[in-house]
Protein backbone atom coordinates (compact mmCIF):
# COMPACT_ATOMS: atom_id res chain seq x y z
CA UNK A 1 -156.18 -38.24 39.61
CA UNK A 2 -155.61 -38.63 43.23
CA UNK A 3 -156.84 -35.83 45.85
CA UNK A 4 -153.15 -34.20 46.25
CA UNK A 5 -152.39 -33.69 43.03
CA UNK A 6 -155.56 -31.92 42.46
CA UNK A 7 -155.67 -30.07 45.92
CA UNK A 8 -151.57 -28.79 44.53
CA UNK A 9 -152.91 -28.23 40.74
CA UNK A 10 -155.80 -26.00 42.48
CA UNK A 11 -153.08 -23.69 44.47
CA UNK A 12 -150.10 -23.25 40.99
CA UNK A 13 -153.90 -22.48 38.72
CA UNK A 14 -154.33 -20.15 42.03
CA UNK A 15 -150.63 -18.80 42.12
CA UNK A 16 -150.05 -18.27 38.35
CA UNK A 17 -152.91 -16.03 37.96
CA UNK A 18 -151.92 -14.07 40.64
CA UNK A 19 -148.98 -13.50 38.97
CA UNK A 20 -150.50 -12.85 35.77
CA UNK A 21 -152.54 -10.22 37.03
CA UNK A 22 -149.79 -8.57 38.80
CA UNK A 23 -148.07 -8.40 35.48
CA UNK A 24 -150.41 -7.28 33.24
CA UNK A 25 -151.46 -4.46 36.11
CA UNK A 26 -148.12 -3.49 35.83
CA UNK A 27 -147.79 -3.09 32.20
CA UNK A 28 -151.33 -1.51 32.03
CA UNK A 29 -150.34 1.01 34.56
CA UNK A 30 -149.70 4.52 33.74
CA UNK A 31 -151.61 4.72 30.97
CA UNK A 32 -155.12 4.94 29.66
CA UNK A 33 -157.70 4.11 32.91
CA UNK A 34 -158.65 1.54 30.44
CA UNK A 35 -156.97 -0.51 28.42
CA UNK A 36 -156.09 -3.75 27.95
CA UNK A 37 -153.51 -4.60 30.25
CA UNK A 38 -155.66 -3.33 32.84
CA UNK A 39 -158.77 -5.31 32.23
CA UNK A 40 -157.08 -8.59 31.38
CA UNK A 41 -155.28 -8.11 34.91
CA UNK A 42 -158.77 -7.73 36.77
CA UNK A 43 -160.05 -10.51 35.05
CA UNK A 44 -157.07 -12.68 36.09
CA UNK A 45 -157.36 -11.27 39.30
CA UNK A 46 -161.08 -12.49 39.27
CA UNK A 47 -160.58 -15.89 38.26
CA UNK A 48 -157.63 -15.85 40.75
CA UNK A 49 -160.30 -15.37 43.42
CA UNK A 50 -162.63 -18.01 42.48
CA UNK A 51 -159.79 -20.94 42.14
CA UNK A 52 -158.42 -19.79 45.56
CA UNK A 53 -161.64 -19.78 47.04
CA UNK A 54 -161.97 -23.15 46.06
CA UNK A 55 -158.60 -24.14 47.85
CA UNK A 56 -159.40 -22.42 50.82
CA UNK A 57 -162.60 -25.48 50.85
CA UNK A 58 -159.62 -28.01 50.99
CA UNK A 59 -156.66 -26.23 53.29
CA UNK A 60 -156.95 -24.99 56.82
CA UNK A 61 -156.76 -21.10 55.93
CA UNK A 62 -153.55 -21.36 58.14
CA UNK A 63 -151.91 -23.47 55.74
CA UNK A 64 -153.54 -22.16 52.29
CA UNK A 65 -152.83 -18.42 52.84
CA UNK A 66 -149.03 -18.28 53.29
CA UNK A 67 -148.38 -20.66 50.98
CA UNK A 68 -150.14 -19.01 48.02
CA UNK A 69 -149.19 -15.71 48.79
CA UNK A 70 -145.51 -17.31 49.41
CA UNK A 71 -145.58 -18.92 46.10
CA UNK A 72 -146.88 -15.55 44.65
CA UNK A 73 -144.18 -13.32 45.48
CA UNK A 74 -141.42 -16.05 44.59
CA UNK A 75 -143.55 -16.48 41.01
CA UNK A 76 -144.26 -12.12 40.73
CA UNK A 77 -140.48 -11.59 41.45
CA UNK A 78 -139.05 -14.01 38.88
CA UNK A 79 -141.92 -12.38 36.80
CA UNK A 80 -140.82 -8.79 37.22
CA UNK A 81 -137.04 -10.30 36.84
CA UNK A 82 -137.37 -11.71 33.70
CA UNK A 83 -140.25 -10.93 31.42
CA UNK A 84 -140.43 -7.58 33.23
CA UNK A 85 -136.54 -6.89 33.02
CA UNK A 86 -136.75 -5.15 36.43
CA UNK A 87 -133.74 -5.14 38.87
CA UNK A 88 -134.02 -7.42 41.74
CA UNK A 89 -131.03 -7.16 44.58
CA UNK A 90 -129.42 -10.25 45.58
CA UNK A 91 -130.74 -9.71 49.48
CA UNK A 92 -133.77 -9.88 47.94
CA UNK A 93 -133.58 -13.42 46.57
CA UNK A 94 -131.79 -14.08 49.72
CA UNK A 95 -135.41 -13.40 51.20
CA UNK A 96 -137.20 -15.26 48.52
CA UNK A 97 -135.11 -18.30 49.40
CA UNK A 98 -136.01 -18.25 53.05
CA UNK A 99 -139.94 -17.59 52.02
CA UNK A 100 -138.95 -21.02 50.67
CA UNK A 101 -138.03 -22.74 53.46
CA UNK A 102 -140.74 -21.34 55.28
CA UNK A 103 -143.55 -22.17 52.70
CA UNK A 104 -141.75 -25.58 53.03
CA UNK A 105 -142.55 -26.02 56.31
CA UNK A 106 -146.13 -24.82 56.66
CA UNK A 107 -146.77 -27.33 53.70
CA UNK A 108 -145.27 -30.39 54.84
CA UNK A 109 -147.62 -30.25 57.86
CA UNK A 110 -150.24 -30.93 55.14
CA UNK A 111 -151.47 -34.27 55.30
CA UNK A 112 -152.80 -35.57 52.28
């Protein structure tokens, strides 16, 4: 599998736990301290933090940070939009779309 694909596998592994955690700490809050929800999101969270540590060995932090957490909050707010059923404005997709452009642009300095 060549380098790239791997190196952009690493950061959507990285990405969708993030997510995940974010969801599940949202459904597990306001409830029991602990409970299932709650410890599934730390784990994800967890694992999260190992997989990004091991893009941070292949990006410039520059170039790895705003593009994961980018990619998060695109990924947490179609999340919270559609499994979540939560209300999202359209100025705020407006500002999702130009997090686009802008994760766009840090990335295509990448070179592979």
């Amino acid at each position: 599998m060549p380098p790239y694909l791997v190196s952009g596998l690493l950061v959507l592994i990285t990405v969708a736990l993030n997510t995940l955690a974010q969801a599940l700490l949202k459904l597990g809050s306001g409830q029991n301290p602990v409970n299932p929800y709650l410890l599934s999101g730390i784990l994800s969270y967890g694992l999260s933090t190992i997989f990004y540590i091991v893009v941070l060995g292949k990006f410039n932090l520059s170039v790895a940070y705003p593009v994961i957490i980018g990619l998060t909050v695109l990924s947490t707010t179609v999340t919270g939009a559609y499994f979540l059923g939560e209300k999202v404005a359209t100025v705020q997709w407006l500002g999702i779309g130009l997090m686009l452009s802008g994760i766009s642009a840090i990335a295509s300095a990448v070179k592979s």
